[in-house]
Protein backbone atom coordinates (compact mmCIF):
# COMPACT_ATOMS: atom_id res chain seq x y z
CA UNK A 1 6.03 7.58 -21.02
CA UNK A 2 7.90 10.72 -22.32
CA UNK A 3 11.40 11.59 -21.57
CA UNK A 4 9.70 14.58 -20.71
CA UNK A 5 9.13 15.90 -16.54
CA UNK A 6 9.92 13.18 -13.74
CA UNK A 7 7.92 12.13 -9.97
CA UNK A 8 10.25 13.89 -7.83
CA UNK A 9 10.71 11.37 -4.52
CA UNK A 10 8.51 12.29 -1.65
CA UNK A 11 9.23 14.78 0.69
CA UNK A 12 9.11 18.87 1.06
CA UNK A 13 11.84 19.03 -1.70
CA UNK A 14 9.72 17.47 -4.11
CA UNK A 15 6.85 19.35 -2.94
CA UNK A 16 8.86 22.72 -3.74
CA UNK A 17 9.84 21.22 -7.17
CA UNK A 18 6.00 20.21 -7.85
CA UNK A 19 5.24 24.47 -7.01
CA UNK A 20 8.00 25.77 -9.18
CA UNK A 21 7.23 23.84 -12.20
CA UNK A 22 3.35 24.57 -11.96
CA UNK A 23 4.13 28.09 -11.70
CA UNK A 24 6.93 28.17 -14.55
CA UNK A 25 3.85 26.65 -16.70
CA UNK A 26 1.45 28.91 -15.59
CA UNK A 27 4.30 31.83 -16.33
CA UNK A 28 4.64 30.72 -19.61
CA UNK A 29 1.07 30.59 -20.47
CA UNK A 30 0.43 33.94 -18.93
CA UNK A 31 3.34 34.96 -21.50
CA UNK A 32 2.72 33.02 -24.68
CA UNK A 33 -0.73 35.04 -24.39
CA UNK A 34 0.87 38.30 -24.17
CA UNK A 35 3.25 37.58 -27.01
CA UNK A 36 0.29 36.44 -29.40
CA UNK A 37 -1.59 39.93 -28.56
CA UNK A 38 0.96 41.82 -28.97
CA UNK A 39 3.14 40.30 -31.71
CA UNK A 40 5.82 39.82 -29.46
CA UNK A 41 8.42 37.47 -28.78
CA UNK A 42 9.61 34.85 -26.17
CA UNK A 43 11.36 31.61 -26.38
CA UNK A 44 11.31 28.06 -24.36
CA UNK A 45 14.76 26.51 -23.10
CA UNK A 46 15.13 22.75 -21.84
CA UNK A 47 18.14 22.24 -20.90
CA UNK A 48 19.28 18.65 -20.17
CA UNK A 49 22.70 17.92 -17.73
CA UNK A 50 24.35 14.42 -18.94
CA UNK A 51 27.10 13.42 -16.37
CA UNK A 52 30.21 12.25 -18.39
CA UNK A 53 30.98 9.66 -15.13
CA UNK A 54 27.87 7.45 -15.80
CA UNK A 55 29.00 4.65 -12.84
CA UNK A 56 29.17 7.48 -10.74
CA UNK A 57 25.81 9.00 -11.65
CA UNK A 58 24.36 5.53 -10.79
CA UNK A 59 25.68 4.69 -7.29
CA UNK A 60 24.93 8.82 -6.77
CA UNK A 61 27.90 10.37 -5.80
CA UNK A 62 27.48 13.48 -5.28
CA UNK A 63 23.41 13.10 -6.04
CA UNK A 64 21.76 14.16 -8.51
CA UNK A 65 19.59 16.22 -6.27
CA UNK A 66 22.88 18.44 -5.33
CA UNK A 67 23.97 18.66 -8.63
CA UNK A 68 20.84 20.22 -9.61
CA UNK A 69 21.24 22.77 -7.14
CA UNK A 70 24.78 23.73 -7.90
CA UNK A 71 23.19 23.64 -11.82
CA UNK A 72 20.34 26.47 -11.31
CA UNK A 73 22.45 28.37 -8.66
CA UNK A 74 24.74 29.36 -11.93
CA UNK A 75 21.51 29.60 -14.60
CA UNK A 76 20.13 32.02 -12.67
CA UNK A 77 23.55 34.19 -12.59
CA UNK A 78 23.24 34.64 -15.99
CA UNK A 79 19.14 34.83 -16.23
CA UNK A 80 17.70 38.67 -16.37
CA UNK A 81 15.61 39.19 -13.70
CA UNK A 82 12.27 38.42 -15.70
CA UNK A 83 13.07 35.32 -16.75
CA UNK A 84 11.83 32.32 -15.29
CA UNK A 85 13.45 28.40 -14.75
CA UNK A 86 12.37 25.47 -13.16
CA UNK A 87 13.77 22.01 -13.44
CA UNK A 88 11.28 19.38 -14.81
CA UNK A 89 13.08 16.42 -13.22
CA UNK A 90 16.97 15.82 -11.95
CA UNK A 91 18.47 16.03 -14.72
CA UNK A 92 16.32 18.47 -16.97
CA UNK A 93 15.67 22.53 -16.68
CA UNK A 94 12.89 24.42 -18.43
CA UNK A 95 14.08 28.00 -18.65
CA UNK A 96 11.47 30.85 -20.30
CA UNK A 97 12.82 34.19 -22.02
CA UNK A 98 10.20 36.49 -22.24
CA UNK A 99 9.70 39.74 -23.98
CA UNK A 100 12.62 39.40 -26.81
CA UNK A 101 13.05 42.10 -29.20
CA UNK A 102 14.76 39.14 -31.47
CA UNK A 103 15.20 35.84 -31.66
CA UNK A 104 18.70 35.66 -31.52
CA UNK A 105 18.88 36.66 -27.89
CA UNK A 106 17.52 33.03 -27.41
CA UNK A 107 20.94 31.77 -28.91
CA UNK A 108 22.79 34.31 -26.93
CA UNK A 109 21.03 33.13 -23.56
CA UNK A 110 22.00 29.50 -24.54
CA UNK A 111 25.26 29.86 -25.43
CA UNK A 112 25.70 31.73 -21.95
CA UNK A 113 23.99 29.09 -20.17
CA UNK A 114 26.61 26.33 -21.42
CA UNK A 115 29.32 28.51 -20.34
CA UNK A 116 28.33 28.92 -17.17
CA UNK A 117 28.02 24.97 -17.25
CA UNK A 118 31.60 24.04 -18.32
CA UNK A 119 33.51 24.14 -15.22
CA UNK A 120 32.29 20.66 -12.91
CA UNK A 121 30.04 20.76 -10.11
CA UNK A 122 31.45 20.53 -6.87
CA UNK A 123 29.31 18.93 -4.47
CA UNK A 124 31.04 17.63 -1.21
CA UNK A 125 34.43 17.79 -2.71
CA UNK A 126 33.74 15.68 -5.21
CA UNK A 127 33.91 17.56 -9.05
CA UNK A 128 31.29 16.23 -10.77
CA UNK A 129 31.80 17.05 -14.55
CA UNK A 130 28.61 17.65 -17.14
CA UNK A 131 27.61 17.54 -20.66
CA UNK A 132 24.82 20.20 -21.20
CA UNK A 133 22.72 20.46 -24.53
CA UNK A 134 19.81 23.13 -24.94
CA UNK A 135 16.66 22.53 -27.17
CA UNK A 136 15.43 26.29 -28.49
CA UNK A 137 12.24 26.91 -29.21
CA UNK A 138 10.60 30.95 -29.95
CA UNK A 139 7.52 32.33 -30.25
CA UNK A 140 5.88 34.08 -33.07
CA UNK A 141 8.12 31.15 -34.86
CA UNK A 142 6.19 28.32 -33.35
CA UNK A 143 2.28 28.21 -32.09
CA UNK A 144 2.32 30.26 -28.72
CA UNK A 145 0.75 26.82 -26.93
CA UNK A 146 2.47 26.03 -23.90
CA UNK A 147 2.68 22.43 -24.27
CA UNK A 148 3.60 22.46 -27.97
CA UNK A 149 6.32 24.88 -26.88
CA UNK A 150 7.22 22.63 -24.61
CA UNK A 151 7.25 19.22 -26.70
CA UNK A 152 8.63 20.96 -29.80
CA UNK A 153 11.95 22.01 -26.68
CA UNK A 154 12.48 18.71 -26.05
CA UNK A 155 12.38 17.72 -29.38
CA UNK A 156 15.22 20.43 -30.25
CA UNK A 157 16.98 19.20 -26.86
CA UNK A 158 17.59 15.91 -28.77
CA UNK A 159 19.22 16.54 -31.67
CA UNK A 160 21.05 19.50 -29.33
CA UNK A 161 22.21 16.36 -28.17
CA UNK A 162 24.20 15.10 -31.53
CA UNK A 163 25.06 18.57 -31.98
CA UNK A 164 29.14 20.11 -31.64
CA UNK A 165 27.86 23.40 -30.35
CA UNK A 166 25.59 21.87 -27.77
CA UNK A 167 22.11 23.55 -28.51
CA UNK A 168 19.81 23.63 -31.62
CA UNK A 169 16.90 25.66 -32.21
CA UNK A 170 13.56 24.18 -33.22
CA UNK A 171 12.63 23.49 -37.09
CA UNK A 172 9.23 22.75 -38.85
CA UNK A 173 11.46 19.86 -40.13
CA UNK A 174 11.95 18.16 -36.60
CA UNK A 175 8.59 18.37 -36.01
CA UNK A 176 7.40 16.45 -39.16
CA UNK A 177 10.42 13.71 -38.52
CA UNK A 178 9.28 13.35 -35.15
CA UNK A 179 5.30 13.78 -35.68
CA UNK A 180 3.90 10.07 -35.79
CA UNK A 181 1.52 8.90 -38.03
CA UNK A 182 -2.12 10.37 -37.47
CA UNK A 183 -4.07 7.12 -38.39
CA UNK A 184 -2.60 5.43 -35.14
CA UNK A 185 -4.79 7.99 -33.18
CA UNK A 186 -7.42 5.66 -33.13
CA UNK A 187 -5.76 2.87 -32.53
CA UNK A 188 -3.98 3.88 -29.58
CA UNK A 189 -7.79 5.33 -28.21
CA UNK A 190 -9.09 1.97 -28.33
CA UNK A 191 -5.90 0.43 -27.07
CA UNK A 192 -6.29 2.79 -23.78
CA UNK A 193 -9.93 1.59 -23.41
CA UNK A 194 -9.05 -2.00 -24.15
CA UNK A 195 -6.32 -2.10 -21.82
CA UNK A 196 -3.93 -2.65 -24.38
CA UNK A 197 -0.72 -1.06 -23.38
CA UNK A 198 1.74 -2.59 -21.24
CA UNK A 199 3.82 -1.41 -18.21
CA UNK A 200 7.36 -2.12 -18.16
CA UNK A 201 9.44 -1.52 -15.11
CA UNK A 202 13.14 -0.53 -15.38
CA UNK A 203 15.41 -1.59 -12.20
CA UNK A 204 17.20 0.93 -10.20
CA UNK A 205 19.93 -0.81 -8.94
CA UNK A 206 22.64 0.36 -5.84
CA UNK A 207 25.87 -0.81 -7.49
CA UNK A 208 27.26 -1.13 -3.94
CA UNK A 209 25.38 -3.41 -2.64
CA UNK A 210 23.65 -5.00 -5.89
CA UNK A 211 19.75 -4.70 -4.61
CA UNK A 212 17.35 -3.58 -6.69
CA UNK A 213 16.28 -0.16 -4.36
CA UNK A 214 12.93 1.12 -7.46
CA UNK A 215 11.96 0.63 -10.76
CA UNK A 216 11.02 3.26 -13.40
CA UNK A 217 7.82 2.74 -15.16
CA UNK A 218 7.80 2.97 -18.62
CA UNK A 219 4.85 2.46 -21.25
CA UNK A 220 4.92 -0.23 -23.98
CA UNK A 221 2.24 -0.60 -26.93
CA UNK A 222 3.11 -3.22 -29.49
CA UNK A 223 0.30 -2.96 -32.02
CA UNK A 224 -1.04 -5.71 -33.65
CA UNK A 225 -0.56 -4.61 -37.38
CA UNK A 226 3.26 -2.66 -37.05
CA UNK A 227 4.57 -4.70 -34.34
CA UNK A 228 6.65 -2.50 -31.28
CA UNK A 229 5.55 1.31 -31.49
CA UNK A 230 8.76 3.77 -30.37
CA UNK A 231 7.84 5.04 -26.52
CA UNK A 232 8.47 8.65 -27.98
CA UNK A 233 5.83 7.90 -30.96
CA UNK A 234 3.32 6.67 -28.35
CA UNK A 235 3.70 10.60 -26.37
CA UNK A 236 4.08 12.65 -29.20
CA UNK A 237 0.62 10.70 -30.37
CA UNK A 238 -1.02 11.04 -27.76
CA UNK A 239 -0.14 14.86 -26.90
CA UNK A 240 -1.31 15.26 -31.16
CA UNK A 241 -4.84 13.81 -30.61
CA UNK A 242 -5.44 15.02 -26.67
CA UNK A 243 -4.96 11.31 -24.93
CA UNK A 244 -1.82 12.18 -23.19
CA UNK A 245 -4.03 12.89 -19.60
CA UNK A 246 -5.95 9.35 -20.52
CA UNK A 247 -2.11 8.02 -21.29
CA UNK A 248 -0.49 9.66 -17.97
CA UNK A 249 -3.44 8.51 -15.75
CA UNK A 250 -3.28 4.56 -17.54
CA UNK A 251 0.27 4.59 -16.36
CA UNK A 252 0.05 5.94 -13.14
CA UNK A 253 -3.23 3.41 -12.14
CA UNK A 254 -1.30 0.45 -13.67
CA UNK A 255 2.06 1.47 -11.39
CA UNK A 256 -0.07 1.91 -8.60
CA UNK A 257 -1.94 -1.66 -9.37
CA UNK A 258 1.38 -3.51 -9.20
CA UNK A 259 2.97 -1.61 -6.40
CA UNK A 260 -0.10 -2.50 -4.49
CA UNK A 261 0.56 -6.21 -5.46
CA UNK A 262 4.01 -5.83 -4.16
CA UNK A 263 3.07 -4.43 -1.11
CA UNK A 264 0.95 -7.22 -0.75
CA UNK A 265 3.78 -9.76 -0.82
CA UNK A 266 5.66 -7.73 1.89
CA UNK A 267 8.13 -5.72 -1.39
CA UNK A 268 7.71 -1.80 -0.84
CA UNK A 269 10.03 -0.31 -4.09
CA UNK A 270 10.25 3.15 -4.92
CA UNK A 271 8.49 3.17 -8.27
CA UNK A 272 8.82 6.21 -10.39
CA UNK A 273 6.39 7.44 -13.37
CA UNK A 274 7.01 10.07 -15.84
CA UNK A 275 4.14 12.95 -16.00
CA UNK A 276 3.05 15.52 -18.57
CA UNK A 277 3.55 18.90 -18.24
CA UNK A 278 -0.05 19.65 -18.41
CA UNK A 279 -0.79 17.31 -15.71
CA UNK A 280 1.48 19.08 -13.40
CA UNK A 281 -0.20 22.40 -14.68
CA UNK A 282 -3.71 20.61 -13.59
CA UNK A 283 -4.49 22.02 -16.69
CA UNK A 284 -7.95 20.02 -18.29
C-alpha cells in the first residue's frame, strides 16, 4: 500500500488517534468547501519526522509513540488557534491552515514548524534527534478535494525530502511525474477481481533479542506485460480511477487470511496494514 496513514496498534491510544484523524479529514472537507465558495484560501501540511539514529529507531528507544507526543506538543505552540493537526501514523503529521489571506503564510507556517523541530526530543532522558521535511500543498492552487490535497502533500513531502531547506510546495509538475499511466486502470481492475496482486510481509524484528515480534503488509502487482509495477504507482492508480477502497479492503482481507493461517499453526504476529485516508474518513 501507500506510504500514506498507518494501523495504529490496538488499544485506547490508537482509538484516540483513529478520532483525531477522522475529524482532521472531516475539518478539512468542511474547509476545502468553504474556500471553493468563497474563493478563499487554505493549505495541507504532512509533515514526516525521520530519526537520524536509525538502530535506535528500530529496537525503540525512546518509542516512537513518545516521540510523537513530544513532536505535536511543539506543532501546536506554533499553530493559531484555528488550525487543525493530526498525525496519520508514528512518524507522519497532517497539519491544515485554514482561511489564508496568501499563500505564503503556508511557507511561513512550515518554516516555523521545522524550527520548532530542530532541537532533539527528549523522551526519558534519552535526546532523540530528527530530520523533519514538510510537503505544501494550497488551495485555490490545487482542486479543493480532500484526498487529492492530501495525495498531492505527500507527494510534495517526498521531494521535501531531497530538499536543503526541508519543505517544498506542490507543483502541477510533480503531479504529472508521479501520475501513472491511465491505461493500467483496467488492468489493475481486473487484477483486483482476479486476485492478482500479491501480499508481501516485511519483518519487524527486536534487535535485542533477534525474534521476529510483526510484519508490515505491503502490496505487490507484477503485471504480465511491464513486469514489477512501483508500490507508489499501484496507490496513486488506484486513488486516479476510484479502486483505492477495493485496493485497501484486498489488502486488509488477504492480511487477515494469512494471520488467520498463522493463528492456526499456534504464530499470533502483530501484522500491520497501511489505510487510505478516505477509509479512515468512512467516506464512500
Amino acid at each position: 500500500m501507500s506510504e500514506g496513514t498507518a494501523t495504529d496498534p490496538a488499544g485506547p491510544d490508537a482509538s484516540r488517534a483513529g478520532e483525531a484523524r477522522r475529524e482532521l479529514l472531516e475539518f478539512l472537507a468542511q474547509e476545502a468547501e468553504v474556500a471553493k465558495d468563497s474563493g478563499g484560501r487554505l493549505a495541507v501540511l504532512i509533515v514526516e519526522l525521520v530519526r537520524v539514529d536509525r538502530l535506535r529507531a528500530l529496537i525503540q528507544k525512546p518509542s516512537a509513540a513518545e516521540i510523537l507526543a513530544v513532536v505535536l506538543a511543539r506543532l501546536q505552540g506554533v499553530l493559531r488557534d484555528n488550525d487543525r493537526m493530526a498525525p496519520l501514523s508514528e512518524d507522519r503529521v497532517c497539519i491544515v491552515l485554514p482561511r489564508l489571506s496568501h499563500p505564503v503564510q503556508a511557507v511561513l507556517a512550515a518554516v516555523k514548524c521545522l524550527r520548532v523541530l530542530e532541537p532533539p526530543a527528549e523522551c526519558g532522558g534519552e535526546p532523540t534527534e530528527l530530520r523533519p521535511c514538510i510537503g505544501i500543498v494550497t488551495v485555490p492552487e490545487h482542486a479543493p478535494d480532500p484526498d487529492r490535497l492530501i495525495m498531492a502533500a505527500d507527494i510534495a513531502r517526498r521531494k521535501a525530502a531531497g530538499r536543503e531547506e526541508n519543505y517544498h510546495v506542490y507543483e502541477s509538475a510533480d503531479a504529472e511525474r508521479a501520475e501513472p499511466p491511465r491505461r493500467l486502470e483496467a488492468d489493475l481492475e481486473r487484477a483486483l477481481r482476479a486476485n492478482g496482486l500479491d501480499v508481501h510481509f516485511q519483518p519487524q524484528v527486536d534487535l535485542r533479542n533477534g525474534r521476529a515480534v510483526g510484519a508490515e503488509a505491503l502490496v505487490r502487482w507484477t503485471h504480465p506485460e511491464q513486469g514489477p509495477i512501483p508500490p507508489e504507482t499501484v496507490v496513486l492508480l488506484a486513488d486516479a480511477s476510484g479502486l483505492i477502497d477495493s485496493l485497501t479492503f484486498w489488502v486488509l482481507n488477504t492480511t487477515l487470511r494469512h494471520g488467520a493461517a498463522l493463528a492456526r499453526e499456534g504464530i499470533l504476529p502483530r501484522l500491520g496494514i497501511n489505510v487510505s485516508t478516505r477509509v479512515l474518513a468512512g467516506r464512500e
